[in-house]
N, C-alpha and C. Protein backbone atom coordinates (compact mmCIF):
# COMPACT_ATOMS: atom_id res chain seq x y z
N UNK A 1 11.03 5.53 3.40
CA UNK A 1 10.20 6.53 2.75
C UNK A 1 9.14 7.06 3.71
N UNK A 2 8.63 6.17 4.46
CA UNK A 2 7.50 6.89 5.30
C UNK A 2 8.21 7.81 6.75
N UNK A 3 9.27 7.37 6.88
CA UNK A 3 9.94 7.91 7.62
C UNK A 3 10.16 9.46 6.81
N UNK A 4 9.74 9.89 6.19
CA UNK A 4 10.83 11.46 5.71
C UNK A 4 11.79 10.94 4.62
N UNK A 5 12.59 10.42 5.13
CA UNK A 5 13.87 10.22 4.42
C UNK A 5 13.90 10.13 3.09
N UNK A 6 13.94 10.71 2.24
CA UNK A 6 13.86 10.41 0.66
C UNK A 6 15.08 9.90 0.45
N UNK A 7 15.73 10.89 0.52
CA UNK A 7 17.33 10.41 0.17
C UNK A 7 17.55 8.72 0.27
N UNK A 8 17.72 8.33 1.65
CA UNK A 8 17.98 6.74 1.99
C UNK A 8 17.03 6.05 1.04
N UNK A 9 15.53 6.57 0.58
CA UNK A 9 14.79 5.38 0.10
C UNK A 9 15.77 5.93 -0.99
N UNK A 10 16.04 6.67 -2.07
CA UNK A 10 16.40 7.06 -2.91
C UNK A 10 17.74 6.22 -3.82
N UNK A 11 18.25 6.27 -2.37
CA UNK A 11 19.70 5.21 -2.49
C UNK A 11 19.55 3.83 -2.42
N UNK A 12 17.96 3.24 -1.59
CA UNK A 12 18.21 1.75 -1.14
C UNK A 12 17.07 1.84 -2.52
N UNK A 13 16.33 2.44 -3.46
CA UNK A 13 15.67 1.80 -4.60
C UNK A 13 16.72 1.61 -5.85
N UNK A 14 17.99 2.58 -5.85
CA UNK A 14 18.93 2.20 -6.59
C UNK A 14 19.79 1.02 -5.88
N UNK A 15 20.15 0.72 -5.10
CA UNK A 15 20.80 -0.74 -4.58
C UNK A 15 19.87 -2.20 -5.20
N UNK A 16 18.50 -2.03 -4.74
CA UNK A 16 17.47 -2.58 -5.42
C UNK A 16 17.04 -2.40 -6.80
N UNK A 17 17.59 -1.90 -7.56
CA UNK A 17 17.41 -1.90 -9.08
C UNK A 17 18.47 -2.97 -9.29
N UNK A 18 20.16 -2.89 -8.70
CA UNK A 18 21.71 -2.82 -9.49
C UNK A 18 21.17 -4.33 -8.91
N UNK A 19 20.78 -4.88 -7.84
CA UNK A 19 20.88 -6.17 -7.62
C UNK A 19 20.64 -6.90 -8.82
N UNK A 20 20.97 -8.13 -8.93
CA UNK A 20 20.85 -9.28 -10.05
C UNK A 20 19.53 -10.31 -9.80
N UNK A 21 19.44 -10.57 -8.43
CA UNK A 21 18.63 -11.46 -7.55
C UNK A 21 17.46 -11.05 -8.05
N UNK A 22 16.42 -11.96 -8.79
CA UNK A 22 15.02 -11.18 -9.02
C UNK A 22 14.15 -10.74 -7.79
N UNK A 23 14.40 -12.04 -6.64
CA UNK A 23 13.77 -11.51 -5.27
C UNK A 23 13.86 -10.07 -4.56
N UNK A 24 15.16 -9.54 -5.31
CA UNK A 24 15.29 -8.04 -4.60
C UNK A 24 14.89 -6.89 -5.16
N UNK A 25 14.53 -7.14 -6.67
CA UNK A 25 14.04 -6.07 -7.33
C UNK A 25 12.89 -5.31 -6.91
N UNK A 26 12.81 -4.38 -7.00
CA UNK A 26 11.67 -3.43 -6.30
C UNK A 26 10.25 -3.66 -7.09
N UNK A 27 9.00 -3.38 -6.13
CA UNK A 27 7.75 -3.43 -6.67
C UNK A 27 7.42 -1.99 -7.41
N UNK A 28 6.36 -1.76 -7.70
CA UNK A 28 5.66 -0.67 -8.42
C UNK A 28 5.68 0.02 -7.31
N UNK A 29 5.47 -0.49 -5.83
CA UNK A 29 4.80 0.00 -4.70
C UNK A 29 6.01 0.69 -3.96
N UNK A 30 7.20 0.10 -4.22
CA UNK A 30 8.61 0.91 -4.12
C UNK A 30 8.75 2.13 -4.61
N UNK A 31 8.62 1.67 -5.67
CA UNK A 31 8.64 3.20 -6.67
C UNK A 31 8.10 4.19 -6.17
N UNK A 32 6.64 3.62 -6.24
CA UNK A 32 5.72 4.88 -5.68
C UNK A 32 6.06 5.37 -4.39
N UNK A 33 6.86 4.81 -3.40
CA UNK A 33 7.01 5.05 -2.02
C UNK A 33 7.95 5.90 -2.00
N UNK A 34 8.83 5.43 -3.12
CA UNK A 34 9.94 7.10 -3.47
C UNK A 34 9.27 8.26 -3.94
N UNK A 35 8.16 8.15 -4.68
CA UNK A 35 7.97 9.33 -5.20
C UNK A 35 7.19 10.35 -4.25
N UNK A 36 6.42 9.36 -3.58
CA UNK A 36 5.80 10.07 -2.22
C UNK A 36 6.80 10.54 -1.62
N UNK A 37 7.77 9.94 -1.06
CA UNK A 37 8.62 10.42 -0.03
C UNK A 37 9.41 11.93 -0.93
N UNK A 38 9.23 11.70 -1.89
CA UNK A 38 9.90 13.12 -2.65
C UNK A 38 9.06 13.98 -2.35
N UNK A 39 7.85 14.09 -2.93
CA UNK A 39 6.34 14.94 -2.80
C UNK A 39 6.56 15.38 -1.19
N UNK A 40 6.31 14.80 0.03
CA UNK A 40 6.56 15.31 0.93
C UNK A 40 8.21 16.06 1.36
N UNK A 41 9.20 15.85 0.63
CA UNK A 41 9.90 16.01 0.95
C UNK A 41 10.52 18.03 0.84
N UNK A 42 9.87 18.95 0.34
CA UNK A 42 9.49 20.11 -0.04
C UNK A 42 11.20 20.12 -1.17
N UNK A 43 11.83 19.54 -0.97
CA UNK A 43 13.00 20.14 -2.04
C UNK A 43 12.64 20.21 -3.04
N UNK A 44 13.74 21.45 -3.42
CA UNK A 44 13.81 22.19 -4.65
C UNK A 44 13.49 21.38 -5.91
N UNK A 45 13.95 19.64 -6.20
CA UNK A 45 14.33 19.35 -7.25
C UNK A 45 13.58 18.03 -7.22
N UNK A 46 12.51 18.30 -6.09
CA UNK A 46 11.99 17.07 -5.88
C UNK A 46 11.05 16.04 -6.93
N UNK A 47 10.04 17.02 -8.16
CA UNK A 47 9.75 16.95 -9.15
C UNK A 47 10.56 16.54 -10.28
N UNK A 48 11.33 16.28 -10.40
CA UNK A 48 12.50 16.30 -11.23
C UNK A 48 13.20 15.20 -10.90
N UNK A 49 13.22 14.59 -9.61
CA UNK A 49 13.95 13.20 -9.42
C UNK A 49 13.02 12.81 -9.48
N UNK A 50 11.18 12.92 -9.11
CA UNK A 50 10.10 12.12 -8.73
C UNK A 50 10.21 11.58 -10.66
N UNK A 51 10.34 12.47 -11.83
CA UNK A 51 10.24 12.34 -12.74
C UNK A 51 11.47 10.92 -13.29
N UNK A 52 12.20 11.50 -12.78
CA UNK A 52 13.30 10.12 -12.97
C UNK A 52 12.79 9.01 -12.51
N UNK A 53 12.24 8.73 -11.59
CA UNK A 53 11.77 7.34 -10.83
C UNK A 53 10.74 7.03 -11.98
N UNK A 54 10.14 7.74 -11.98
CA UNK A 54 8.70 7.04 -13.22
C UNK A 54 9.79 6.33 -14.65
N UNK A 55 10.44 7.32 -14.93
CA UNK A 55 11.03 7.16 -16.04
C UNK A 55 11.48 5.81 -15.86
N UNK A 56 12.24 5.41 -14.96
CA UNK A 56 12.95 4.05 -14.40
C UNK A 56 11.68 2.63 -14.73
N UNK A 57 10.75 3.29 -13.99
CA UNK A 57 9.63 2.52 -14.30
C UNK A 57 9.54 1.81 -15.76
N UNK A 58 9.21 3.23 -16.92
CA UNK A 58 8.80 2.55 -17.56
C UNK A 58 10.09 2.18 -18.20
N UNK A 59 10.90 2.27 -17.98
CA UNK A 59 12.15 1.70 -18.70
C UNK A 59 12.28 0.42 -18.53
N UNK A 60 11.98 -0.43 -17.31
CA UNK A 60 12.48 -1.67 -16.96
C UNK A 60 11.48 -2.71 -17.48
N UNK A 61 11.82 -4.14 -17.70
CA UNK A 61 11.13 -4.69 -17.75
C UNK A 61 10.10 -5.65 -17.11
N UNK A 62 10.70 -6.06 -15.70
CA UNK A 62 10.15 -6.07 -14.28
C UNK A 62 8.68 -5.67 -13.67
N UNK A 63 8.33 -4.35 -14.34
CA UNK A 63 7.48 -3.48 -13.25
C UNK A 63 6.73 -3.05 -14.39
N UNK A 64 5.61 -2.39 -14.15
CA UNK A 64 5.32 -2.04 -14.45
C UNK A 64 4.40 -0.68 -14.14
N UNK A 65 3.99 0.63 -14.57
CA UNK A 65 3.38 1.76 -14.12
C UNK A 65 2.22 1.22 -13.86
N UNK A 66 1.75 2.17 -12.92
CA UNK A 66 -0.07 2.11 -12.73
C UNK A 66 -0.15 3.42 -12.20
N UNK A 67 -1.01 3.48 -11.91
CA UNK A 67 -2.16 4.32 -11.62
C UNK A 67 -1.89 5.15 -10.42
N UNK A 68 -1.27 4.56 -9.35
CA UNK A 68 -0.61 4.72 -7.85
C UNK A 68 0.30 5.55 -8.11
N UNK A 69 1.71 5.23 -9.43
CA UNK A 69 2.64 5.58 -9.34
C UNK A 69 2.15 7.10 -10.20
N UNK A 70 1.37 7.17 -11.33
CA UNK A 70 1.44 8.37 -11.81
C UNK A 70 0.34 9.36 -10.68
N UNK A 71 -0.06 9.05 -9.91
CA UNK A 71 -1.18 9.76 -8.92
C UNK A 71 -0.32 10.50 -8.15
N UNK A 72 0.95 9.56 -7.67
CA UNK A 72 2.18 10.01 -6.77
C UNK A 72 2.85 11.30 -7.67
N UNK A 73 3.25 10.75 -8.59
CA UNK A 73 3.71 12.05 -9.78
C UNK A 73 3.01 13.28 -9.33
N UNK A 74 2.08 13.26 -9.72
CA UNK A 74 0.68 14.45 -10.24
C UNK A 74 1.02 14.75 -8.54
N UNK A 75 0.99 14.15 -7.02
CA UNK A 75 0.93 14.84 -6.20
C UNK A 75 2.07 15.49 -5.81
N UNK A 76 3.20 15.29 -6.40
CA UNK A 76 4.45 15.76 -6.04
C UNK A 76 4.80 17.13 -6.82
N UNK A 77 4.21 16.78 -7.95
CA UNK A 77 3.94 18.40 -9.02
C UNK A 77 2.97 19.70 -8.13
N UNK A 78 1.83 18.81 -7.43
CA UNK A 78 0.67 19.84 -6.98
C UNK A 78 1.71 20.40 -5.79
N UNK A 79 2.17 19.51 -4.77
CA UNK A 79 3.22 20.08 -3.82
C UNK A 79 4.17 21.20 -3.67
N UNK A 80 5.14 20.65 -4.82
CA UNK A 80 6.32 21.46 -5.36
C UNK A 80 6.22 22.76 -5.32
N UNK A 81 5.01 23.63 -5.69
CA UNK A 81 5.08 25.16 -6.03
C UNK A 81 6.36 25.63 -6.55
N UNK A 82 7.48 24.84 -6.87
CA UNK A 82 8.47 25.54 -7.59
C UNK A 82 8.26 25.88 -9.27
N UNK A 83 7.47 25.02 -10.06
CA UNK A 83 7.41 25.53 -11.31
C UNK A 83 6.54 26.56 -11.68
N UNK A 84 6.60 27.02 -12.23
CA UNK A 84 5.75 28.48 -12.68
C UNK A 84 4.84 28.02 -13.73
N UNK A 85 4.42 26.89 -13.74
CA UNK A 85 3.75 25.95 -14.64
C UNK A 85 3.14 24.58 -14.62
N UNK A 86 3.26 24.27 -13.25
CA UNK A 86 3.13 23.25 -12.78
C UNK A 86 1.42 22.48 -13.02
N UNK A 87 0.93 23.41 -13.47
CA UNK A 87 -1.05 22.99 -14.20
C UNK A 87 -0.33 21.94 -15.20
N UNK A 88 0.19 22.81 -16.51
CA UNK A 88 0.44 22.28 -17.26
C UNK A 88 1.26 20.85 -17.12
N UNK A 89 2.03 20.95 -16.38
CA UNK A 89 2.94 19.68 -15.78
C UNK A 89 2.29 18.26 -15.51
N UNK A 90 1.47 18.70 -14.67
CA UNK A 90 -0.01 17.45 -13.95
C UNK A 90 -0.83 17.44 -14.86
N UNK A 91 -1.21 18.22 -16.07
CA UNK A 91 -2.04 18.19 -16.99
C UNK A 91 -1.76 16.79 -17.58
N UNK A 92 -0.06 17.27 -18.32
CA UNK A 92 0.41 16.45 -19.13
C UNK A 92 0.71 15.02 -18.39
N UNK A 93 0.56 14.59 -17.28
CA UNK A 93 0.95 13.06 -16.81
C UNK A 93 -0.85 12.85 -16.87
N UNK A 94 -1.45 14.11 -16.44
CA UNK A 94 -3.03 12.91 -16.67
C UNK A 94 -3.47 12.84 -17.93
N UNK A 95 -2.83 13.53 -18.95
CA UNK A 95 -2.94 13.06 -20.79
C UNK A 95 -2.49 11.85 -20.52
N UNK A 96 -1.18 11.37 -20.17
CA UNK A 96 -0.40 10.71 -20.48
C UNK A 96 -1.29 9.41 -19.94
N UNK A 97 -1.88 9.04 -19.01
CA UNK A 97 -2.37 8.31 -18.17
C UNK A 97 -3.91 7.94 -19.18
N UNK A 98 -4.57 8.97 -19.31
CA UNK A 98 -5.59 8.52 -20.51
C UNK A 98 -5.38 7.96 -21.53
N UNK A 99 -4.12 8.42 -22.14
CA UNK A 99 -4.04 7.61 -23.27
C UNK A 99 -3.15 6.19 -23.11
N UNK A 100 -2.55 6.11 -22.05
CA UNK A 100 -2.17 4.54 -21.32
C UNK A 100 -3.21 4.06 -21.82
N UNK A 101 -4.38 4.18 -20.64
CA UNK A 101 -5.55 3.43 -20.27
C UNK A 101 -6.47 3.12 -21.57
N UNK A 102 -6.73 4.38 -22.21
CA UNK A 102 -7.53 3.95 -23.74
C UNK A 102 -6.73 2.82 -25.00
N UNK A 103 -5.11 2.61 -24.35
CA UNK A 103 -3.96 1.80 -25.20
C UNK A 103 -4.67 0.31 -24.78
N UNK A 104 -5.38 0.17 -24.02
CA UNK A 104 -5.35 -0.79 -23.15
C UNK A 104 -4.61 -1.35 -21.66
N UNK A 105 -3.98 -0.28 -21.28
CA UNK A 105 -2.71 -0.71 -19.74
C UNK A 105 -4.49 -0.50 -18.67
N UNK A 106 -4.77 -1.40 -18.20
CA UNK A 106 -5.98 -1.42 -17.35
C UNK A 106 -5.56 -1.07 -15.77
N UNK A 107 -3.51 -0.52 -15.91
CA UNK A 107 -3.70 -0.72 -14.56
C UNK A 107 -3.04 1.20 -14.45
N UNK A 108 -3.43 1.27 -15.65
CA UNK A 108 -3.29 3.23 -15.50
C UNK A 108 -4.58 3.65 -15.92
N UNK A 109 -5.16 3.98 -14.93
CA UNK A 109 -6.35 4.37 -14.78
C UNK A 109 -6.90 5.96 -14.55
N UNK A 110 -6.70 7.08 -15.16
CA UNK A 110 -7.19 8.10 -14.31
C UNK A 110 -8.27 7.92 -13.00
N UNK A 111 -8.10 8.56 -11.98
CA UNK A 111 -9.39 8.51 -11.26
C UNK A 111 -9.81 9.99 -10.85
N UNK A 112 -10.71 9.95 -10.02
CA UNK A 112 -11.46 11.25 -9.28
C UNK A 112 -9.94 11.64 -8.82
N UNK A 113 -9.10 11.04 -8.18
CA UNK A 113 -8.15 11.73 -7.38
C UNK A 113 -7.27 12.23 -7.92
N UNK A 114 -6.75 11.56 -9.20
CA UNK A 114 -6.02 12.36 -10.46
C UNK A 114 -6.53 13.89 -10.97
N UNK A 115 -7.57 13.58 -11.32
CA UNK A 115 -8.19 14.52 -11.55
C UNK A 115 -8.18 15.91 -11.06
N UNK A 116 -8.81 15.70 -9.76
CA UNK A 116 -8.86 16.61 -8.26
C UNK A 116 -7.47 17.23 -8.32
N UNK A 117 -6.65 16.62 -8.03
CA UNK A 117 -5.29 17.25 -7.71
C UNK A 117 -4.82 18.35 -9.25
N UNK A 118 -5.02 17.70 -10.24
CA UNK A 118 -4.62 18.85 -11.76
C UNK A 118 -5.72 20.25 -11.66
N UNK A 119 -7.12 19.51 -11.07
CA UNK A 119 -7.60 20.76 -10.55
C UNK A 119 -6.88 21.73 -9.56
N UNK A 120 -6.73 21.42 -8.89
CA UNK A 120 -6.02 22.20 -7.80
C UNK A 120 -4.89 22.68 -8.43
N UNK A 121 -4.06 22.50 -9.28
CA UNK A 121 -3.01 22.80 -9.75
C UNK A 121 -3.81 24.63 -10.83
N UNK A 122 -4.59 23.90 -11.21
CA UNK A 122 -5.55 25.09 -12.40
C UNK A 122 -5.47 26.03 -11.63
N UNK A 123 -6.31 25.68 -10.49
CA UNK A 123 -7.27 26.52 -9.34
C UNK A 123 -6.07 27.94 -8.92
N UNK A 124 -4.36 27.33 -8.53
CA UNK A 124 -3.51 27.69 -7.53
C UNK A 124 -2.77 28.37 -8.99
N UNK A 125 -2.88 28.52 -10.00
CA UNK A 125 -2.04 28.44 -11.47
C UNK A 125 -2.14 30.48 -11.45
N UNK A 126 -1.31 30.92 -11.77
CA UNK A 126 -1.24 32.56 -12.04
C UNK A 126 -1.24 32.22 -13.57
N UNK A 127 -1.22 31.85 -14.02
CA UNK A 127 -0.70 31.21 -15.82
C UNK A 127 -2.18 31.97 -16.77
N UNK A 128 -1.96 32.92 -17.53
CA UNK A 128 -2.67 32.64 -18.30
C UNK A 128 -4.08 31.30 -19.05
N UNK A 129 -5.09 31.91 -18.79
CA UNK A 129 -5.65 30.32 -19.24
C UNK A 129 -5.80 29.32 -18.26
N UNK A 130 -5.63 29.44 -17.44
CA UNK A 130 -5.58 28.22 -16.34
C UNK A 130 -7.72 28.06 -15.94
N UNK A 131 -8.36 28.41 -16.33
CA UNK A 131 -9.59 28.53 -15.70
C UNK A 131 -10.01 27.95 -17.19
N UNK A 132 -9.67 28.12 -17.81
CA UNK A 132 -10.12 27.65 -19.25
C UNK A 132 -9.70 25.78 -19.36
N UNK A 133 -8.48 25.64 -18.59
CA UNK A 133 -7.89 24.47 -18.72
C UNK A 133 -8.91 23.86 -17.97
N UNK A 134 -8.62 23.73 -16.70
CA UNK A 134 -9.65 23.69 -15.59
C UNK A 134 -11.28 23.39 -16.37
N UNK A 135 -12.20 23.98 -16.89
CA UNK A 135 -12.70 23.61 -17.60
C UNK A 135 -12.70 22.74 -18.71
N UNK A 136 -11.94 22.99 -19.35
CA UNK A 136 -11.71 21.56 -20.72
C UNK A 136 -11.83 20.39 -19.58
N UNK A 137 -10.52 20.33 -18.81
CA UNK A 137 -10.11 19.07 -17.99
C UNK A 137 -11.43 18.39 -17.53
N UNK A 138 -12.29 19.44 -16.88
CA UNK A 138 -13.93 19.02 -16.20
C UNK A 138 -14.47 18.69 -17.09
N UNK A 139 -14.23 19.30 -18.33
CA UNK A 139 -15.34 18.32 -19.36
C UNK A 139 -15.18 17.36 -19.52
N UNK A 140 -13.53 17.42 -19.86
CA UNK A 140 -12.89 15.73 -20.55
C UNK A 140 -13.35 14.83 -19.15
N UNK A 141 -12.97 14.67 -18.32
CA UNK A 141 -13.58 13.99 -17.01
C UNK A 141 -14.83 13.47 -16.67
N UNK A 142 -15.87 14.31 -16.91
CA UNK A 142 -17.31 14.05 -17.40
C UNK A 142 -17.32 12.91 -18.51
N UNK A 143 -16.93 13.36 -20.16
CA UNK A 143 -16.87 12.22 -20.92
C UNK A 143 -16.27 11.13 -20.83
N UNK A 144 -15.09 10.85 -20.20
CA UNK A 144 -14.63 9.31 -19.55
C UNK A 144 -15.44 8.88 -18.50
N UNK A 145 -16.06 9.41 -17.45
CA UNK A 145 -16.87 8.80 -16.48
C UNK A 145 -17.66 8.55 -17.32
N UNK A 146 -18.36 9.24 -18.39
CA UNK A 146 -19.72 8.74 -19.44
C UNK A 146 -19.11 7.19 -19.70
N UNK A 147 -18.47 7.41 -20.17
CA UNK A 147 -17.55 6.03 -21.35
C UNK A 147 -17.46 5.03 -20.59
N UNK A 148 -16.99 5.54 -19.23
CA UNK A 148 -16.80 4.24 -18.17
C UNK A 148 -15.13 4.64 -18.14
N UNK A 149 -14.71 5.22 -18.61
CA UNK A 149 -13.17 4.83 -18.58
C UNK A 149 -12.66 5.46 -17.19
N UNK A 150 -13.68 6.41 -16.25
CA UNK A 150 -12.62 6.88 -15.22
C UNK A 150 -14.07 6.59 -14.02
N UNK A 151 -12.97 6.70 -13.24
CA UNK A 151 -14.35 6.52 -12.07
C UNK A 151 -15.02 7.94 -11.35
């Protein structure tokens, strides 16, 4: 993955799922290393497999999501420039991530850097409304740092 290569990590995190051996099963930190390597990787569909890997995540019983892996998400969406919607996209994984964290999962955390990046998504957005979002988002952000819930 740090090499470029998505594809190969792509193929050796599915070899590492099919194994039986618990020693070979992949970390959270795997995961996330695919999804990065997607995010840099500029393809077309790269959002869209990065989305499958999370999914894998929370499907298994092994691993579990955090904070790393949906940050990776949200940066592979800000990357992409292929959706014509992509605010909304990073919006919805840092909903998704708040209401983890308010469930109690202490290890999905929004942070400043979550945040930052759905900004940038607002900021770069032709979309109707995107400056309005952008705002809500800054508010909601403000009231969890109040609460303590984000840093």
């Amino acid at each position: 993955a740090r090499r470029g290569d998505h594809r190969k990590a792509e193929s050796l995190l599915e070899e590492m799922i099919s194994l039986s051996d618990p020693q070979c099963q992949p970390s959270i930190h795997s995961f996330a290393s695919v999804v990065n390597a997607l995010a840099k990787s500029g393809d077309i569909d790269a959002v869209t497999r990065a989305k499958e890997v999370v999914r894998k995540v929370e499907e298994l019983e092994y691993v579990s999501p955090n904070s790393i892996l949906y940050n990776s998400l949200i940066d592979c969406i800000v990357k992409s420039g292929q959706h014509n919607d992509n605010a909304s996209e990073a919006e919805e994984i840092l909903l998704r991530m708040e209401e983890m964290h308010r469930s109690g999962n202490s290890h999905v955390r929004p942070n400043s850097y979550a945040y930052s990046m759905v900004l940038t998504c607002c900021a770069r957005s032709q979309a109707p409304g995107a400056a309005e979002r952008a705002e809500r988002i800054l508010i909601n952000m403000e009231d969890l740092y109040t609460e303590g819930l984000s840093d």
